[in-house]
Protein backbone atom coordinates (compact mmCIF):
# COMPACT_ATOMS: atom_id res chain seq x y z
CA UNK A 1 -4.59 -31.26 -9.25
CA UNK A 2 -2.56 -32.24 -12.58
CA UNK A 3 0.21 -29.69 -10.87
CA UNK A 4 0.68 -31.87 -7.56
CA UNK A 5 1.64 -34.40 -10.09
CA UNK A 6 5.32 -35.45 -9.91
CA UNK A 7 8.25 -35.07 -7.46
CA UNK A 8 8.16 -30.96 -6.92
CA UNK A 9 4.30 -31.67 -6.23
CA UNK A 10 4.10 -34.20 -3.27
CA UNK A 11 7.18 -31.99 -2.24
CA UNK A 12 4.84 -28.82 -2.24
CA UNK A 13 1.92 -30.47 -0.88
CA UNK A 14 4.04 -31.81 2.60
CA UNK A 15 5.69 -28.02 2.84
CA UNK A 16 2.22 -26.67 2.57
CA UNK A 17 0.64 -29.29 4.95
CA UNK A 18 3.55 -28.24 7.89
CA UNK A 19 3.06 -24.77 7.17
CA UNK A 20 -0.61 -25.04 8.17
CA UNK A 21 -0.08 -27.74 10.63
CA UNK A 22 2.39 -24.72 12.14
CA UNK A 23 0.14 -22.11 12.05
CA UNK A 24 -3.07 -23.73 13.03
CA UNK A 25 -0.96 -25.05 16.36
CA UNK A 26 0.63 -21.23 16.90
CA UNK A 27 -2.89 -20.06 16.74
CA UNK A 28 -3.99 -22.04 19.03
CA UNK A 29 -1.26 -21.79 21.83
CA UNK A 30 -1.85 -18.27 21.31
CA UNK A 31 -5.52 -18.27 22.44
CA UNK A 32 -5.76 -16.66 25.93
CA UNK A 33 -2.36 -15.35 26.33
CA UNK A 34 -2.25 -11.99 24.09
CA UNK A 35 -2.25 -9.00 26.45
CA UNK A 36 -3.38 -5.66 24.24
CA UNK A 37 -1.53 -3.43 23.21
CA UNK A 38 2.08 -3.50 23.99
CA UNK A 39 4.89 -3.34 26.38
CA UNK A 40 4.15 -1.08 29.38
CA UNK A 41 7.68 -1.14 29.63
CA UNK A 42 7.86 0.45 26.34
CA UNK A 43 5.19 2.74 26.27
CA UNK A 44 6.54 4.40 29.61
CA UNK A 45 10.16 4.84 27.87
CA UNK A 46 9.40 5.45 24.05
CA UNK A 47 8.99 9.24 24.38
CA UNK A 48 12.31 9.59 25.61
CA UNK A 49 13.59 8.01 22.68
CA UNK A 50 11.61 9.14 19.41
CA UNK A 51 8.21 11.04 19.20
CA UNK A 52 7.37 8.30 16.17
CA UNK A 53 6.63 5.67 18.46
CA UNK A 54 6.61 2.92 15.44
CA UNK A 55 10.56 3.88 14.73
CA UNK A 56 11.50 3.64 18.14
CA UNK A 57 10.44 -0.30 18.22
CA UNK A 58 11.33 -0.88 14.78
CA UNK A 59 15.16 0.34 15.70
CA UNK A 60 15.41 0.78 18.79
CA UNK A 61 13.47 -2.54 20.50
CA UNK A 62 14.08 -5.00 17.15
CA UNK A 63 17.32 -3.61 16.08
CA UNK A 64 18.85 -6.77 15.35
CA UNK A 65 15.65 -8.54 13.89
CA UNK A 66 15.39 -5.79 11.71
CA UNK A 67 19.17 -5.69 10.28
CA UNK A 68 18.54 -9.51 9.35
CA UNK A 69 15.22 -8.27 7.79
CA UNK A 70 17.53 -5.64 5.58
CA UNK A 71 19.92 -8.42 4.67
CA UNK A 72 17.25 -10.46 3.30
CA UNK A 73 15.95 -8.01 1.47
CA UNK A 74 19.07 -6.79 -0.18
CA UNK A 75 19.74 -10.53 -0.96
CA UNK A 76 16.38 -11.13 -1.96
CA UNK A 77 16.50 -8.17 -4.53
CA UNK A 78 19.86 -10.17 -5.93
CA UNK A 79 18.23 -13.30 -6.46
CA UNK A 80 15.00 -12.21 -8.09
CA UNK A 81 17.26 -10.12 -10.83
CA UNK A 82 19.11 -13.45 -11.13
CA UNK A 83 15.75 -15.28 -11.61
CA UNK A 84 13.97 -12.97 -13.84
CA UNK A 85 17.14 -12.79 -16.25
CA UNK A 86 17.73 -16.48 -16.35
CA UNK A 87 18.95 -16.53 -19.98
CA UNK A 88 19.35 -12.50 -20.32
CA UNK A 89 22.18 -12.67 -17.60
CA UNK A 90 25.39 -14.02 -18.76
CA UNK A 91 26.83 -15.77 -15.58
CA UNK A 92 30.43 -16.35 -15.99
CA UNK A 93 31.79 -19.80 -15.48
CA UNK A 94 28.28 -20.95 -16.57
CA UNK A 95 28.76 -22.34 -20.11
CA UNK A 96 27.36 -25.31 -20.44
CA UNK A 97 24.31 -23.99 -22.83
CA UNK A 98 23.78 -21.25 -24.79
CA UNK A 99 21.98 -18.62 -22.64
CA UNK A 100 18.13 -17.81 -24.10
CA UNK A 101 17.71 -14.30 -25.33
CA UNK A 102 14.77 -12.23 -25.95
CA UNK A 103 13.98 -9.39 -28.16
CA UNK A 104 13.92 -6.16 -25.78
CA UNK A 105 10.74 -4.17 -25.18
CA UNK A 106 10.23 -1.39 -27.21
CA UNK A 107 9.06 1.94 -25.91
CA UNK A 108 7.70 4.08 -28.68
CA UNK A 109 7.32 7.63 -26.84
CA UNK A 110 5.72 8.99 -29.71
CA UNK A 111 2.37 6.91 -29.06
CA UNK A 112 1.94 8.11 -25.64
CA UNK A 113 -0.69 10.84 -24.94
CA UNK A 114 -0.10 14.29 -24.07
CA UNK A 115 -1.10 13.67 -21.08
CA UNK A 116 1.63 10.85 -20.12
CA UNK A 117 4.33 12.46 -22.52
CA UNK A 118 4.22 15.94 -20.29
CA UNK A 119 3.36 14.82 -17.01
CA UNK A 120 5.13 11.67 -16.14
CA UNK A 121 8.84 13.41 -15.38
CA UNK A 122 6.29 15.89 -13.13
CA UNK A 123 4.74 12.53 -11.57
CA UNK A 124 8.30 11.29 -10.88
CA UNK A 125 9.57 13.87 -9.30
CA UNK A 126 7.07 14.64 -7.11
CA UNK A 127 7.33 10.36 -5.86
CA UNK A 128 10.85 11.19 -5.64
CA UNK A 129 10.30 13.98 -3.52
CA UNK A 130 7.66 12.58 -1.65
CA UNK A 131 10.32 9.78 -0.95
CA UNK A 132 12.66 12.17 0.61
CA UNK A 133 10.28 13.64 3.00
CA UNK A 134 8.84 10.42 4.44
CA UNK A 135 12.40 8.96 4.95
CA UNK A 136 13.42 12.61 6.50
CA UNK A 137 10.71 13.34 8.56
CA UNK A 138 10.27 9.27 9.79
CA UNK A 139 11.46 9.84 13.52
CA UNK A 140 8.63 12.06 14.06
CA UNK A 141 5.77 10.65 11.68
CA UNK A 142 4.71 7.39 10.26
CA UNK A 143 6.64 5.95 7.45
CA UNK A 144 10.52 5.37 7.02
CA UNK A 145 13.39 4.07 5.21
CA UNK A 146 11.44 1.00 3.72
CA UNK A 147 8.35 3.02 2.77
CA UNK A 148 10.90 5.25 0.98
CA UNK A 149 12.65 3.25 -0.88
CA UNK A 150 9.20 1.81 -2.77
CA UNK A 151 8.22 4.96 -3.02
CA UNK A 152 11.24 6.16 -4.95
CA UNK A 153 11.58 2.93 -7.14
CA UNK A 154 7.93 3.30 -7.75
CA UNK A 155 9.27 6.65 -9.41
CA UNK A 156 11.97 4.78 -11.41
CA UNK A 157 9.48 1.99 -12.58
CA UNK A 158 6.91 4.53 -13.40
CA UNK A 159 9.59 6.92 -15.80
CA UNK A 160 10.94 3.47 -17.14
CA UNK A 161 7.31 2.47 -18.28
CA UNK A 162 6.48 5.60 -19.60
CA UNK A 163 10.02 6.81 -21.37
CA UNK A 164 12.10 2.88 -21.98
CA UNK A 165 15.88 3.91 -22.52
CA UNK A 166 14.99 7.29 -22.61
CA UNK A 167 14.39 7.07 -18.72
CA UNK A 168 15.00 10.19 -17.28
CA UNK A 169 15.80 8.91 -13.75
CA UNK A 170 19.35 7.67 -14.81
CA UNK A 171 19.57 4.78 -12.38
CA UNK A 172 22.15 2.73 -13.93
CA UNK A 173 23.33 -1.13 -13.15
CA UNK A 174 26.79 0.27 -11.10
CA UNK A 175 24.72 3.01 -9.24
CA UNK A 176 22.03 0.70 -8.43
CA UNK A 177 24.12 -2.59 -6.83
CA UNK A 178 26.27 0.57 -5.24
CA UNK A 179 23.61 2.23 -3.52
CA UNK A 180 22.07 -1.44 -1.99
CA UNK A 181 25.38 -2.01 -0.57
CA UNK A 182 25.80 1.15 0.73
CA UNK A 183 22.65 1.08 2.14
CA UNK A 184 23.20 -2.84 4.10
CA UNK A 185 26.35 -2.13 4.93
CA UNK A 186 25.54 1.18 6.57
CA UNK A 187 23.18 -0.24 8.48
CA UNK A 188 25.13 -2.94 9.81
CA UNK A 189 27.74 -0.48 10.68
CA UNK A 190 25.99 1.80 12.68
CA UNK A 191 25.49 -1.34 15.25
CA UNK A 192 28.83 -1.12 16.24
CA UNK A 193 29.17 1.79 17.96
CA UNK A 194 26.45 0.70 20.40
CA UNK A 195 28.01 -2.38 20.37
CA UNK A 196 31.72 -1.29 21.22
CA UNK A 197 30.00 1.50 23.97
CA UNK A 198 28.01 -1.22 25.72
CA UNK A 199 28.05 -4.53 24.57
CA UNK A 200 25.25 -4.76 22.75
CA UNK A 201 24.58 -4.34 18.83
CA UNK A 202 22.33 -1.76 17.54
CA UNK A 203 22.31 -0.09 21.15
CA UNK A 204 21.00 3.67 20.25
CA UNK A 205 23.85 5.32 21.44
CA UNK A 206 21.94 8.45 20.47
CA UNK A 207 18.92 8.08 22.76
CA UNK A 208 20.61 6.61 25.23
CA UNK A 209 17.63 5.70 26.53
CA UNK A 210 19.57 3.50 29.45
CA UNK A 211 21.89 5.82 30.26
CA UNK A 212 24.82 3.20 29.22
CA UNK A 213 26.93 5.26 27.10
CA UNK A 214 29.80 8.22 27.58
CA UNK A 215 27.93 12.13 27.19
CA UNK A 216 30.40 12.68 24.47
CA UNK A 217 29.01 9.66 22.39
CA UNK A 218 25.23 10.57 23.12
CA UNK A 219 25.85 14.59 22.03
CA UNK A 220 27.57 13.17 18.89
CA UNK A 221 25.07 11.02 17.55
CA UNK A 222 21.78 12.36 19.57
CA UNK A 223 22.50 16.26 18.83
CA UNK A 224 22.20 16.66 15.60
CA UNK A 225 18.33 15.09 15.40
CA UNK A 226 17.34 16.88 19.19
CA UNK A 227 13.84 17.73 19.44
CA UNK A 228 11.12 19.69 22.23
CA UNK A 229 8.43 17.66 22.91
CA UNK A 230 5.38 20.11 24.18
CA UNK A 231 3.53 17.84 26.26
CA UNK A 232 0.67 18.86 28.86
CA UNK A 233 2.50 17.31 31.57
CA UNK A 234 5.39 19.55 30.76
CA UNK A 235 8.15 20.33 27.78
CA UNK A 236 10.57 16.77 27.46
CA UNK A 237 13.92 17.17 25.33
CA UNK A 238 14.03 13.83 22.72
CA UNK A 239 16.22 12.70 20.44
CA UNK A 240 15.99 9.27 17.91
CA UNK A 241 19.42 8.93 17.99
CA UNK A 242 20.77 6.67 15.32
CA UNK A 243 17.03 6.27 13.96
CA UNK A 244 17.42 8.84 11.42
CA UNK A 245 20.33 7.35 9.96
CA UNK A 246 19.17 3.78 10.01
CA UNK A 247 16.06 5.13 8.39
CA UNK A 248 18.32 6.56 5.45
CA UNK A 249 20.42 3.62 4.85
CA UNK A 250 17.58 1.19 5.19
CA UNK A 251 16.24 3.90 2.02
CA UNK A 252 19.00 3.08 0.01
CA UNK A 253 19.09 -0.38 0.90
CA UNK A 254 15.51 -1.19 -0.34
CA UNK A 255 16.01 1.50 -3.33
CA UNK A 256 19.31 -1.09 -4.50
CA UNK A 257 17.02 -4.38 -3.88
CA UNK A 258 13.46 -3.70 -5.76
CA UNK A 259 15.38 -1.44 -8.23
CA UNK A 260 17.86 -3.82 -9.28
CA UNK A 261 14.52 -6.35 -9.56
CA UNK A 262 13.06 -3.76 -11.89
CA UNK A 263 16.32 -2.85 -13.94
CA UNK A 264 16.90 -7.03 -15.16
CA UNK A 265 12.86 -7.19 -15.55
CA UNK A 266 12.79 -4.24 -17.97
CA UNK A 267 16.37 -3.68 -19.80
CA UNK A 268 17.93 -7.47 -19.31
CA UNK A 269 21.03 -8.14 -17.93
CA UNK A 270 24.81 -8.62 -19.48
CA UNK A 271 27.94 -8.43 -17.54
CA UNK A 272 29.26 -5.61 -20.01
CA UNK A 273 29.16 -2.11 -19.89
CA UNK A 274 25.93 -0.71 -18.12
């Protein structure tokens, strides 16, 4: 109670009272009117777009939800590494007080066990590789780019613990911001030739699953990922389309946001040099 003292805590305490008020009422307007399942609509069309039916309505039936999701987290994963360096990152134009440093951890490798000293570059690169197969086999299994990306900066966090500046994944502060940007703006890119073929953003040009686009624009993009489906009512020819590629930059994305987090947390921040 002492922390609902003050300004910031009757502030809290009405934020936290709408919130519930919110949720309560969507709860109860809900009651009733959820069908199971999901759309029949969907479930009829999904095989002709992706065997991984959790892809196809991640891209394919929220593609715009989910490219606002991706530019929140990419700006999220900014934010935080401002946040967590407060006084380790030097923001220019920001001189008004001297910025608060801290002494930087120190990794002694020498006092890890054998155990840890010989098998943590093993451990890594089996996440890392682990990484690469769920994001390359996610249009035909669970998992994709998100799931890869944690997985992968898992592998960075884990060498980083375990080895400090010795860090054998070399995942510096230029590569990092690079491949987040890479990753969002890839993403957002590959809306627009849906977009410029039909009209609407994030259209999967690939799949085609509404027939909208030119044959030459669904053999470029759907091609390349075509797959037999073996079915007992017969073999179907599928494709994800853009999915795969979505799934990829949506990897490196999330691998720029959480590891840029992880890079200020552990090795501090400057605006010099790496």
């Amino acid at each position: 109670m002492e922390e609902l003292k003050g300004k910031r805590g009757i502030i809290a305490l009405i934020a936290l009272i709408i919130i519930t008020i919110g949720l309560l009422s969507s709860l109860e307007k809900l009651t009733g009117r959820v069908n199971p399942g999901i759309s029949e609509v969907y479930n009829a069309l999904a095989y002709l777009v992706a065997p991984n039916n959790l892809a196809t309505w991640v891209y394919d039936w929220r593609g715009f939800d989910t490219l606002i999701e991706t530019a929140v987290i990419y700006v999220g994963g900014l934010v935080s590494a401002l946040v967590i360096g407060r006084g380790v990152v030097q923001m220019k134009k920001c001189k008004q007080e001297s910025p608060v440093t801290s002494k930087p951890l120190e990794f002694r490798v020498e006092s890890l066990t054998v155990i840890l000293e010989y098998l943590g570059i093993p451990a890594a690169i089996l996440l890392i590789s682990y990484g690469i197969m769920i994001v390359t086999g996610s249009s035909t299994s669970g998992g994709g780019g998100f799931q890869c990306g944690v997985i992968m900066t898992s592998a960075y966090l884990l060498a980083a613990i375990l080895y400090g500046k010795n860090n054998p994944i070399k995942f510096g502060k230029r590569f990092i911001i690079g491949i987040g940007a890479i990753g969002l703006g890839g993403y957002a890119l590959l809306g627009l030739p849906g977009y410029l073929a039909t009209g609407y953003w994030q259209y999967n040009i690939g799949a085609d699953v509404w027939s909208l686009v030119p044959s030459i624009l669904h053999t470029i993009f759907g091609d390349p990922f075509r797959l037999s489906l073996i079915l007992k009512e017969g073999v179907f020819y599928s494709t994800p389309g853009i999915v795969p590629l979505i799934n990829i930059a949506e990897a490196f994305n999330v691998i720029g946001a959480i590891g840029l987090i992880y890079f200020a947390f552990l090795y501090g921040w400057s605006d010099e040099g790496e």
